[in-house]
C-alpha atoms as a PDB file:
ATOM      1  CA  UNK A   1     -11.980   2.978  18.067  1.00  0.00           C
ATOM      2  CA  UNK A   2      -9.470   1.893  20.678  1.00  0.00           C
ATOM      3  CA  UNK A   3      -8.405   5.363  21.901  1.00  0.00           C
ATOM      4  CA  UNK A   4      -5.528   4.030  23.440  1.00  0.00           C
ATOM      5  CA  UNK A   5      -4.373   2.709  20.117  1.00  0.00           C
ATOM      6  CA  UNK A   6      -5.382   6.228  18.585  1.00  0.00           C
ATOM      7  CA  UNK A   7      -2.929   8.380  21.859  1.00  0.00           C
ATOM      8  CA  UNK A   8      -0.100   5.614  20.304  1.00  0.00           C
ATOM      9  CA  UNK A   9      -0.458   6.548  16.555  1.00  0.00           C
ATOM     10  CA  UNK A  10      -0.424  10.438  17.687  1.00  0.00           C
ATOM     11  CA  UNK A  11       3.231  11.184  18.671  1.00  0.00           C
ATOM     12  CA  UNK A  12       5.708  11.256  16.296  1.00  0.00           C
ATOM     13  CA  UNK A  13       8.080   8.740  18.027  1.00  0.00           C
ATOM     14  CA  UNK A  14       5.146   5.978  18.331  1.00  0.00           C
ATOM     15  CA  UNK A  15       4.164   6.325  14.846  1.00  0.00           C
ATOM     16  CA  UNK A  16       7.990   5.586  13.601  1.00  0.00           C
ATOM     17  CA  UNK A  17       7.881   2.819  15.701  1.00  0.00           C
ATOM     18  CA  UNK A  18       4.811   1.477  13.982  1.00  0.00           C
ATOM     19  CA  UNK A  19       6.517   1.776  10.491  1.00  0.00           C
ATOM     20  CA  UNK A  20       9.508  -0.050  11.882  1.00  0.00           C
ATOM     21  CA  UNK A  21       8.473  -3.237  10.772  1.00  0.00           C
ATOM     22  CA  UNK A  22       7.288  -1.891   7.172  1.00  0.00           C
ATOM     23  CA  UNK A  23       9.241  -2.670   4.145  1.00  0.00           C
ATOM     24  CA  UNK A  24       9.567   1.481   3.532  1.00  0.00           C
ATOM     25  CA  UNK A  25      10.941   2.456   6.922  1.00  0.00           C
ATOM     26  CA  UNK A  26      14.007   2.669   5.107  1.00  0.00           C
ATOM     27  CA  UNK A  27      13.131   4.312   2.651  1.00  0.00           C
ATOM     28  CA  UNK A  28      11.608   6.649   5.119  1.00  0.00           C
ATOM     29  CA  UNK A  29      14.268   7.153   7.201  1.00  0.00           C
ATOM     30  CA  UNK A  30      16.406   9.067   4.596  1.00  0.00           C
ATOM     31  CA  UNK A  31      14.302  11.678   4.594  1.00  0.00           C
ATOM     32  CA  UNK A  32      14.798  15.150   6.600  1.00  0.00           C
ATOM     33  CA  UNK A  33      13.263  15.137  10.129  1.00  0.00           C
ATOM     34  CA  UNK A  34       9.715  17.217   8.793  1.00  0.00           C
ATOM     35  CA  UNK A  35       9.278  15.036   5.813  1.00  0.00           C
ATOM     36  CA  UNK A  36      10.415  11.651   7.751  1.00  0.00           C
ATOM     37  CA  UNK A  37       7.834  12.577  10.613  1.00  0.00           C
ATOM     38  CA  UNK A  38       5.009  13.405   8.151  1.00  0.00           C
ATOM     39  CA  UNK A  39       5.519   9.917   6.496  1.00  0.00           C
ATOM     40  CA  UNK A  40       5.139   7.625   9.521  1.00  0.00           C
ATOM     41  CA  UNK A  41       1.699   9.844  10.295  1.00  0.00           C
ATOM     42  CA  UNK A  42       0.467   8.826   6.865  1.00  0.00           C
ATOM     43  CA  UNK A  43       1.797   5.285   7.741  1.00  0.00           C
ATOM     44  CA  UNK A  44       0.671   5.298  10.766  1.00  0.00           C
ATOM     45  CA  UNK A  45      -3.161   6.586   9.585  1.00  0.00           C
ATOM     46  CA  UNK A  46      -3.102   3.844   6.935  1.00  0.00           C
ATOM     47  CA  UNK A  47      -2.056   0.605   9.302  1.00  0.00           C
ATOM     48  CA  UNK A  48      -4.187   1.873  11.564  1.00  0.00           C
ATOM     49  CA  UNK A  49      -7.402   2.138   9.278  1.00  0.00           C
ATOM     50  CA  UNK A  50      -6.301  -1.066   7.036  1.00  0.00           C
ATOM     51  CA  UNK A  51      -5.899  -2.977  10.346  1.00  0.00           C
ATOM     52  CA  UNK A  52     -10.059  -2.411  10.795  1.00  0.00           C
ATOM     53  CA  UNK A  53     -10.401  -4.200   7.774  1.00  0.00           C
ATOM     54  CA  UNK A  54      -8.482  -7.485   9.346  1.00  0.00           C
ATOM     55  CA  UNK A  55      -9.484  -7.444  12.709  1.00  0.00           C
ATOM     56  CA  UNK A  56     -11.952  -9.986  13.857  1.00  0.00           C
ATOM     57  CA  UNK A  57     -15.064  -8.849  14.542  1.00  0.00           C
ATOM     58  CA  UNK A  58     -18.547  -7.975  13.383  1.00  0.00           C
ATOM     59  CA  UNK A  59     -18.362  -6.379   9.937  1.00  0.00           C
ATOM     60  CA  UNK A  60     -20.903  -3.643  11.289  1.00  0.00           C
ATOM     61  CA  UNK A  61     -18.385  -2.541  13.689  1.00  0.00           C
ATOM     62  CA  UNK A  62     -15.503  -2.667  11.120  1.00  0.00           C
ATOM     63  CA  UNK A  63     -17.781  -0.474   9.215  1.00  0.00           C
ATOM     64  CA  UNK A  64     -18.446   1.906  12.497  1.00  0.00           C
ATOM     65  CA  UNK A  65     -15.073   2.482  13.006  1.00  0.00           C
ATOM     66  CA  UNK A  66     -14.370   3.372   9.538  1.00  0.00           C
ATOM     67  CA  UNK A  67     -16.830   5.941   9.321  1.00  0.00           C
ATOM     68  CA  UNK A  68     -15.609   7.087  12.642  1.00  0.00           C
ATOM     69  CA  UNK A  69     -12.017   7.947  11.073  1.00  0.00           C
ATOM     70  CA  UNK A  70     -14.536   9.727   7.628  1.00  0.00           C
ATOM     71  CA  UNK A  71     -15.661  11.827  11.021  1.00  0.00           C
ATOM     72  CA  UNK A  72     -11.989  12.665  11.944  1.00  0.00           C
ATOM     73  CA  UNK A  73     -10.711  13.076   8.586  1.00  0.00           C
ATOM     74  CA  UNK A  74     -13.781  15.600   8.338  1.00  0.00           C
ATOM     75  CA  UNK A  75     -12.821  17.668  11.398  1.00  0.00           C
ATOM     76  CA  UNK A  76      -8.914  17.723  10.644  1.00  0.00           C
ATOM     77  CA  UNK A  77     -10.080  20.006   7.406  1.00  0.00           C
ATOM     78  CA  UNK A  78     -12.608  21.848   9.450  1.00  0.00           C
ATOM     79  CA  UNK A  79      -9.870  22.948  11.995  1.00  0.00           C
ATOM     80  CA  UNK A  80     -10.782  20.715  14.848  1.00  0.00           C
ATOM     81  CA  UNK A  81      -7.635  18.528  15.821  1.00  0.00           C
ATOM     82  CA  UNK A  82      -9.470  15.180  17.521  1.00  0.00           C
ATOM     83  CA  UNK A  83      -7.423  13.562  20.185  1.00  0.00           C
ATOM     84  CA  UNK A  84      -4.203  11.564  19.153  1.00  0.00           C
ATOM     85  CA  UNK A  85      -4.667  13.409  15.620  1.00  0.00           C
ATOM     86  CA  UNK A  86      -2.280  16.357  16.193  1.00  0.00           C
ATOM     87  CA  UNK A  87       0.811  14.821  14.511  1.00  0.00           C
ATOM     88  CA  UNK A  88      -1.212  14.118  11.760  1.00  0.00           C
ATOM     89  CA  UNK A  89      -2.271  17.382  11.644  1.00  0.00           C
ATOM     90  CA  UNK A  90       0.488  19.113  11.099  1.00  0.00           C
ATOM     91  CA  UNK A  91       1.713  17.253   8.436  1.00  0.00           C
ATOM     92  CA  UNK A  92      -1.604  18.220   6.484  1.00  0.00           C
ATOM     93  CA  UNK A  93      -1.163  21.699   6.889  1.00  0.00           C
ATOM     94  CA  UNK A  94       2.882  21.252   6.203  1.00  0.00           C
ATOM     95  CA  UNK A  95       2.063  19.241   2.976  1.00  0.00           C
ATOM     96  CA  UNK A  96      -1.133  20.263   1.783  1.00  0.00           C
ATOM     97  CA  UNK A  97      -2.045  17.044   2.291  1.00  0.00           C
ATOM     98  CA  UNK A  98      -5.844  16.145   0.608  1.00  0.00           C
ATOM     99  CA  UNK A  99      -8.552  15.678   2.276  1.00  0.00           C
ATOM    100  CA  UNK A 100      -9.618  13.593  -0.878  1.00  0.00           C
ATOM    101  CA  UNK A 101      -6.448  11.167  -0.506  1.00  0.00           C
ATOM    102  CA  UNK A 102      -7.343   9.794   2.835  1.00  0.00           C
ATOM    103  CA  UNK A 103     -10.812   9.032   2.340  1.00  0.00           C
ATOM    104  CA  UNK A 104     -10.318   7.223  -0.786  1.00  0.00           C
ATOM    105  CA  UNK A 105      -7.672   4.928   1.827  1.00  0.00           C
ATOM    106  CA  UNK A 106     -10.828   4.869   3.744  1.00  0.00           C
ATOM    107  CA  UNK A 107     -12.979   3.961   1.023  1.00  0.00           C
ATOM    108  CA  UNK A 108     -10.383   1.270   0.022  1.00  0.00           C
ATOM    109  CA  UNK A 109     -10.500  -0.403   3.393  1.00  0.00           C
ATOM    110  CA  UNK A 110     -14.033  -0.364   3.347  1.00  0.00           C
ATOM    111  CA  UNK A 111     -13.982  -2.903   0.529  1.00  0.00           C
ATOM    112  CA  UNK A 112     -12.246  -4.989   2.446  1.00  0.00           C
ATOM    113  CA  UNK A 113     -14.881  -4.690   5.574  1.00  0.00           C
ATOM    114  CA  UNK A 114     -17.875  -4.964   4.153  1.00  0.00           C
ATOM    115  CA  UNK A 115     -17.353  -8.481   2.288  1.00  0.00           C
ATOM    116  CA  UNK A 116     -14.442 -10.669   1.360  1.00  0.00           C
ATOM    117  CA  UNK A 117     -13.372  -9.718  -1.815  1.00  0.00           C
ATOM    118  CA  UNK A 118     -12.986 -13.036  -3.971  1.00  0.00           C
ATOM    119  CA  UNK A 119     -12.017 -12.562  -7.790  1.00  0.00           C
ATOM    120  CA  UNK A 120     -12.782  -9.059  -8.401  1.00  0.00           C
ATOM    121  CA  UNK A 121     -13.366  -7.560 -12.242  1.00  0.00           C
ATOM    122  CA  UNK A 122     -10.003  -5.748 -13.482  1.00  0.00           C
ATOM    123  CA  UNK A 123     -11.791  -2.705 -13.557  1.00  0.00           C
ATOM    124  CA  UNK A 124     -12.703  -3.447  -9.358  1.00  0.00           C
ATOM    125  CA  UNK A 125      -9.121  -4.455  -8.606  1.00  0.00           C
ATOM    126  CA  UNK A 126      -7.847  -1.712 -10.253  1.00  0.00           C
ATOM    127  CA  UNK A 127     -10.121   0.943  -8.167  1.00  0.00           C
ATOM    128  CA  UNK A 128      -9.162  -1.173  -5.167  1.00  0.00           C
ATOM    129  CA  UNK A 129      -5.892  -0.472  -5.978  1.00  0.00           C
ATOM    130  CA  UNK A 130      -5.979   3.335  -6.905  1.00  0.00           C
ATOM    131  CA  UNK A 131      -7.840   3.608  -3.278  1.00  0.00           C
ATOM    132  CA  UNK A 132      -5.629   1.479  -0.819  1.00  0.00           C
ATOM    133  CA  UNK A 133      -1.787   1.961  -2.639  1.00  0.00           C
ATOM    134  CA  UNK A 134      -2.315   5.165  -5.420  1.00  0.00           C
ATOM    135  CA  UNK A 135      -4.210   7.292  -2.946  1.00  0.00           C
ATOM    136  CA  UNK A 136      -1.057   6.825  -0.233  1.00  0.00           C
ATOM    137  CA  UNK A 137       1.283   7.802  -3.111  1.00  0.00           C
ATOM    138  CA  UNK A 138      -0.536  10.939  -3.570  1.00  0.00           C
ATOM    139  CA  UNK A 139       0.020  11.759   0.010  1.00  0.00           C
ATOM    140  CA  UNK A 140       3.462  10.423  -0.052  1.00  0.00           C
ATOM    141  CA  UNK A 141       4.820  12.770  -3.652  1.00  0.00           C
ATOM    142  CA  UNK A 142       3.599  15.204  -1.835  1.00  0.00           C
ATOM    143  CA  UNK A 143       5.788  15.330   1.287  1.00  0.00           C
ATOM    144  CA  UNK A 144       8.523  14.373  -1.271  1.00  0.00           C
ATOM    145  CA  UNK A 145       8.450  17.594  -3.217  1.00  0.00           C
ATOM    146  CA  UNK A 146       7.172  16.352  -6.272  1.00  0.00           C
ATOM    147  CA  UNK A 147       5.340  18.610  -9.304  1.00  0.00           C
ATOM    148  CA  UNK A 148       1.756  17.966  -9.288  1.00  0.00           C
ATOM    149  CA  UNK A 149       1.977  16.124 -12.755  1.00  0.00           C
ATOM    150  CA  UNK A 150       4.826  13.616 -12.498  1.00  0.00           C
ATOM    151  CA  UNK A 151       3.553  13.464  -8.777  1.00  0.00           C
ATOM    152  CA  UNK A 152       0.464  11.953  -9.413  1.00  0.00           C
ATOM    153  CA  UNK A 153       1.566   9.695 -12.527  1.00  0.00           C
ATOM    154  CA  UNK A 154       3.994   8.147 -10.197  1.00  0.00           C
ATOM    155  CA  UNK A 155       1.568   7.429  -7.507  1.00  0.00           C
ATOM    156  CA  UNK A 156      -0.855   5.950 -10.146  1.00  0.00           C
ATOM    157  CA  UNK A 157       1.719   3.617 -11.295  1.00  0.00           C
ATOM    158  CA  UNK A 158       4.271   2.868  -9.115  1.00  0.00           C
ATOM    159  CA  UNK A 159       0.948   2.475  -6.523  1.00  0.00           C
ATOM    160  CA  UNK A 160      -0.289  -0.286  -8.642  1.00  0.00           C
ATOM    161  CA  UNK A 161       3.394  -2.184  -9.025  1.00  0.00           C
ATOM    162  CA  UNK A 162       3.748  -2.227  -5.528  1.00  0.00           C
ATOM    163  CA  UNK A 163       0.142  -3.328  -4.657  1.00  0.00           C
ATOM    164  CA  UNK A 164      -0.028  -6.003  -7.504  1.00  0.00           C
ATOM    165  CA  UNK A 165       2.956  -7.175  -6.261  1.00  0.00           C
ATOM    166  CA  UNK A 166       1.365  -7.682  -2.777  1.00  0.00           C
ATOM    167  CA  UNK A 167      -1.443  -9.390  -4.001  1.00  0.00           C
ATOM    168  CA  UNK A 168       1.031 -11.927  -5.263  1.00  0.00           C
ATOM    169  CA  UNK A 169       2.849 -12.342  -2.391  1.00  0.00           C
ATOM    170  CA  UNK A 170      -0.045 -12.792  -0.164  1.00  0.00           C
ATOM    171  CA  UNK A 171      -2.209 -15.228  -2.022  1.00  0.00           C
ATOM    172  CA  UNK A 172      -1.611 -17.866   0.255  1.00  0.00           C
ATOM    173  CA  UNK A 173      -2.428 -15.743   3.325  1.00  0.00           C
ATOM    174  CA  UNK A 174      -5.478 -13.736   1.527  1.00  0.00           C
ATOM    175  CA  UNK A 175      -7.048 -17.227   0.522  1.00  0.00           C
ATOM    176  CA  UNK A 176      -6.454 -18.579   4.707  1.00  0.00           C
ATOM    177  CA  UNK A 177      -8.997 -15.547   5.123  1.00  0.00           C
ATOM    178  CA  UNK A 178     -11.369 -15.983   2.283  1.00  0.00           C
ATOM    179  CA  UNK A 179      -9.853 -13.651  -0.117  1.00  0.00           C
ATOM    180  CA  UNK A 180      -8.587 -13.392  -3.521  1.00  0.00           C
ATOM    181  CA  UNK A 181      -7.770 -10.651  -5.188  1.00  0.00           C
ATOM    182  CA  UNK A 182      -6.779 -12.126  -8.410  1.00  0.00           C
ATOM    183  CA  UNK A 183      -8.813 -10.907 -11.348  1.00  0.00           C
ATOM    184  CA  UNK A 184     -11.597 -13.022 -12.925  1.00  0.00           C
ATOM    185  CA  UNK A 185     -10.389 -12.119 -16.003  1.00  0.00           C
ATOM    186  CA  UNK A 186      -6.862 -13.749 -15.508  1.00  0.00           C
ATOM    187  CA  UNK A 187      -8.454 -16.540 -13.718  1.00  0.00           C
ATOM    188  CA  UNK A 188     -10.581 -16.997 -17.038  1.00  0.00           C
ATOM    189  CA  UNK A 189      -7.001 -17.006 -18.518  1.00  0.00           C
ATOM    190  CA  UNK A 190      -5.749 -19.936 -16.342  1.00  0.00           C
ATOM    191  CA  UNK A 191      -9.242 -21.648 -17.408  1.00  0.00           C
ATOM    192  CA  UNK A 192     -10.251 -21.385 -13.343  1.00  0.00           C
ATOM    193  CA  UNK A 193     -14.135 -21.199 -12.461  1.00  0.00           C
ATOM    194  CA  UNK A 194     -13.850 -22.095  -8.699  1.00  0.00           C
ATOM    195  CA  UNK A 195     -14.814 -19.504  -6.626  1.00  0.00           C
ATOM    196  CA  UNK A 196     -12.892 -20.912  -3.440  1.00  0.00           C
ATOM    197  CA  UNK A 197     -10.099 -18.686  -2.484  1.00  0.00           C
ATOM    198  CA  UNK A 198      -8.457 -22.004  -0.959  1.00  0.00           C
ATOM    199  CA  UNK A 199      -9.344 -24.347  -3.840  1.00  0.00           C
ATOM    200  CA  UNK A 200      -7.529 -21.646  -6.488  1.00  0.00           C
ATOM    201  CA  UNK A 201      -4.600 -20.976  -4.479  1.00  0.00           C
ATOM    202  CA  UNK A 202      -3.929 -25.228  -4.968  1.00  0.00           C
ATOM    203  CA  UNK A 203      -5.042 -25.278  -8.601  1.00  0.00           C
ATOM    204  CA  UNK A 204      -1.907 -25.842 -10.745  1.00  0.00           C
ATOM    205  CA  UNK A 205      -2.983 -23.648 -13.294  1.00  0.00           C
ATOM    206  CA  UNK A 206      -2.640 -20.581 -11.162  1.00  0.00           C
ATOM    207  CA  UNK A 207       0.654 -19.559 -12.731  1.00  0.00           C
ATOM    208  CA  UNK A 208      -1.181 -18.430 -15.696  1.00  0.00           C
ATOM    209  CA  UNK A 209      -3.370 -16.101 -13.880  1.00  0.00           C
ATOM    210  CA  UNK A 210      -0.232 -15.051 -11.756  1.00  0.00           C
ATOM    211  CA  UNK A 211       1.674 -14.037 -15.147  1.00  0.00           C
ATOM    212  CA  UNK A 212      -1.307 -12.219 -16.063  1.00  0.00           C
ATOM    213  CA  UNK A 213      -0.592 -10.049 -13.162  1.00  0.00           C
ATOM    214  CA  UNK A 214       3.831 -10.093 -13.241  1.00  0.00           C
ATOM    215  CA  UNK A 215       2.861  -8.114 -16.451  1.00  0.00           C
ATOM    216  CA  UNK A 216       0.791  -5.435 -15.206  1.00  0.00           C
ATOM    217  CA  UNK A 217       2.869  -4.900 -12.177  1.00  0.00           C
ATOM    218  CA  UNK A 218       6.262  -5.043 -14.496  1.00  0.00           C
ATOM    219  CA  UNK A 219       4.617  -2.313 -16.869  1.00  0.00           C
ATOM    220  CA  UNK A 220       3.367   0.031 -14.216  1.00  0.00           C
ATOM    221  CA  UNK A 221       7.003  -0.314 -12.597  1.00  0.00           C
ATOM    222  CA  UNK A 222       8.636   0.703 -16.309  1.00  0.00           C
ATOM    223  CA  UNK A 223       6.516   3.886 -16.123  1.00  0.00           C
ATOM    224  CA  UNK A 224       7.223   4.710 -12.929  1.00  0.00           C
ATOM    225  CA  UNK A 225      10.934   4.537 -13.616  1.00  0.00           C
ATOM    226  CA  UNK A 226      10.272   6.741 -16.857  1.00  0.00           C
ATOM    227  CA  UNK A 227       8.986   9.110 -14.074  1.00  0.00           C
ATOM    228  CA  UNK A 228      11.464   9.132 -11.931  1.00  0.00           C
ATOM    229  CA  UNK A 229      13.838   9.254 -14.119  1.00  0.00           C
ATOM    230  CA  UNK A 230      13.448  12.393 -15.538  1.00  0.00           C
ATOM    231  CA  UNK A 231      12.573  14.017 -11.973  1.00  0.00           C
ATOM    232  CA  UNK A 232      14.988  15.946  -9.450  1.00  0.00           C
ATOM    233  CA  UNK A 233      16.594  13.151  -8.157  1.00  0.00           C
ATOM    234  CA  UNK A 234      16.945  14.247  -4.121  1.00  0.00           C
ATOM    235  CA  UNK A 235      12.461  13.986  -4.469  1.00  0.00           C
ATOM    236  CA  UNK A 236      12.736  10.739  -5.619  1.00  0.00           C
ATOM    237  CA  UNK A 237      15.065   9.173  -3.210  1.00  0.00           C
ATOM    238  CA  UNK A 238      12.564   6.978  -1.049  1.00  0.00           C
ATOM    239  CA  UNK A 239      10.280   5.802  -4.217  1.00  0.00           C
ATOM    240  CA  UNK A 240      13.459   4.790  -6.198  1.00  0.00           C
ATOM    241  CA  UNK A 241      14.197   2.607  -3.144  1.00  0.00           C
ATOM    242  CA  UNK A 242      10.136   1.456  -2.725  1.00  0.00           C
ATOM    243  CA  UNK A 243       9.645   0.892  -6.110  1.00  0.00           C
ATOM    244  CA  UNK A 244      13.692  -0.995  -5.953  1.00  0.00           C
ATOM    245  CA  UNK A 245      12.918  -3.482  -3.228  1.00  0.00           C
ATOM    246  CA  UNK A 246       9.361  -4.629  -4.405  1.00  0.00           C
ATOM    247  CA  UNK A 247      10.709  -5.278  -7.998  1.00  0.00           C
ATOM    248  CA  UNK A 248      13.440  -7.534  -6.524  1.00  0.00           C
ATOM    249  CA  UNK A 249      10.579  -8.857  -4.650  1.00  0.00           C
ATOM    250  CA  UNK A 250       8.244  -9.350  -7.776  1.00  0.00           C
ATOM    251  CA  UNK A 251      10.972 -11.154  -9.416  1.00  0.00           C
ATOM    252  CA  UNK A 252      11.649 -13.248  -6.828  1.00  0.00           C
ATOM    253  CA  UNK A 253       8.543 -14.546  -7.189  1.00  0.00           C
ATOM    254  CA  UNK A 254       8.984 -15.272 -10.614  1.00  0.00           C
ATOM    255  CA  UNK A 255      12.319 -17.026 -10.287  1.00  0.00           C
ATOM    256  CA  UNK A 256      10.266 -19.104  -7.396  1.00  0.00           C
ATOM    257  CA  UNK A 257       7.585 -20.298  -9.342  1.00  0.00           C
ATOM    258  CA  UNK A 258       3.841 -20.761  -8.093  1.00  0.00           C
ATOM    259  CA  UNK A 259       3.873 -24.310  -7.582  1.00  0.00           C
ATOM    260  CA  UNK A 260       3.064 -25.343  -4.705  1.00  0.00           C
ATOM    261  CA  UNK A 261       4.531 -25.029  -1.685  1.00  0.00           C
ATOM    262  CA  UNK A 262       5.314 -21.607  -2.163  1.00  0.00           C
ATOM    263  CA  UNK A 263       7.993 -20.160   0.363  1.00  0.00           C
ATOM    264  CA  UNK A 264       7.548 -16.546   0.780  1.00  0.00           C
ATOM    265  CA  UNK A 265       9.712 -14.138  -0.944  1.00  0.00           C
ATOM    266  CA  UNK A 266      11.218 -12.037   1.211  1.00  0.00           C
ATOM    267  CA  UNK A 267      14.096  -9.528  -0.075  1.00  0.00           C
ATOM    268  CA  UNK A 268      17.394  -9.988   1.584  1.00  0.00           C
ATOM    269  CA  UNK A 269      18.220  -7.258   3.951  1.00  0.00           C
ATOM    270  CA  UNK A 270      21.091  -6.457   2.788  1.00  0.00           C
ATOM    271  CA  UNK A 271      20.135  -5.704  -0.612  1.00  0.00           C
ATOM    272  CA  UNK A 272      17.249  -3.486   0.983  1.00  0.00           C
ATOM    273  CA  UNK A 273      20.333  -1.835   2.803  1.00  0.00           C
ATOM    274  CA  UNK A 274      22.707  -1.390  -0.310  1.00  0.00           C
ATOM    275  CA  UNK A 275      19.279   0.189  -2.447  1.00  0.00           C
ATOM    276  CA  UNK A 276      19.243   2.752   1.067  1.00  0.00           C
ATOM    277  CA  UNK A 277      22.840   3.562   0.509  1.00  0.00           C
ATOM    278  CA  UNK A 278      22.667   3.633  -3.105  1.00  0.00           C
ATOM    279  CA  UNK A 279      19.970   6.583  -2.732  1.00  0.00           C
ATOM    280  CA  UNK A 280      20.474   8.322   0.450  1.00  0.00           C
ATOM    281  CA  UNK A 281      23.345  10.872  -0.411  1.00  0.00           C
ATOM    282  CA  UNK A 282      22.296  12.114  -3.778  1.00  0.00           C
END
């Protein structure tokens, strides 16, 4: 671990600067000073760990470093504050953060590190998701305020929408780097049997298998709505504008096609502004 990296994730001010170029730093930002700061640590703690994952070098030392943040994570809960950890910290004992939640973003990253995941089974995407995207949502309800129930329902599926609708975006980028996270089963649907990240990202009948996924991510983003919807609306204020943004996004896509070449869909600032305004003063 790069402990320089680690003393630039600790203080608050660093770690907002790190989620300044995320698509949720606005949706951050309207939060009061104690929740804001707590969500740039978990940020911070998750682009730090995922960035393990993409870094290259030997997957042995990917997988060192990750266990060295399971050793962290371990002495956080045990009382001992490691260096550049403090922040983080705090927000665990302001939250009641889990110790369960950020492992499982560990064990999610892992996935990634110890071999390129190419056409996963639905039932392995979906853990990959619950472990890199739902397991952040669980931290994240938390800081908001949320019940325990409607809490964790919305990280389960508004976690999903918003990861399935990464995977889409980034299928050009994931299959530059050997990866595919598109389902065998909806590559089964498009009647694809190449294995080649590169080869299926080309293949004309990927918008089949892409559909396949538009669905999923369109249901899980109805449910989380249904949550939302019928929770106090000042705790819902930064998903509504998460969950907002990347369904403008995942219908972007949509409207775009998946012919090739594929632009990437990027939501207009402004829009991600007027969804801010929309929800900041409620």
């Amino acid at each position: 671990m790069n402990v320089q990296s680690r003393e630039l994730g600790a203080g608050a001010s660093p770690a907002a600067n790190r989620a300044g170029g995320s698509s949720f730093y606005l949706a951050m930002r309207i939060l009061g000073r104690e929740k804001r700061a707590a969500m740039f640590e978990i940020y911070s703690f998750c682009r730090e760990v995922d960035d393990i994952a993409d870094e290259d070098r030997p997957r042995a030392r990917r997988l060192e470093l990750l266990s060295m943040w399971r050793k962290d994570i371990d002495a956080l809960y045990s009382g001992s504050i490691p260096s550049g950890l403090k922040n983080l910290a705090n927000a665990i004992s302001r939250f009641g953060l889990r110790k369960d939640d950020f492992l499982a973003v560990i064990d999610g990253v892992e996935m990634d590190a110890r071999a390129d995941i190419r056409g996963p089974s639905l039932n392995e995407l979906d853990l990959y998701c619950d472990r890199v995207a739902c397991a952040v949502g669980r931290l994240s309800v938390r800081v908001f305020g949320m019940d325990d129930s409607d809490g964790k329902a919305l990280a389960h599926h508004l976690g999903r929408a918003l990861q399935l609708t990464n995977i889409l975006r980034d299928i050009d980028e994931d299959a530059d780097v050997g990866r595919l996270y598109l389902p065998k089963e909806a590559l089964a649907l498009a009647g694809i049997e190449n294995s080649d990240p590169k080869v299926i990202a080309a293949d004309p009948r990927l918008s089949t298998a892409c559909a396949f996924i538009v669905e999923r991510a369109r249901g899980h983003f109805t449910k989380a709505d249904e949550i939302m919807s019928r929770s106090r609306r000042r705790v819902v204020r930064a998903p509504k504008i998460m969950g907002a943004v990347y369904r403008q996004m995942l219908e972007g896509m949509v409207s775009r096609g998946w012919a090739l070449p594929r632009n990437r869909v990027r939501v207009n600032k402004s829009y991600v502004l007027w969804v801010a305004l929309r929800h900041a003063f409620v």
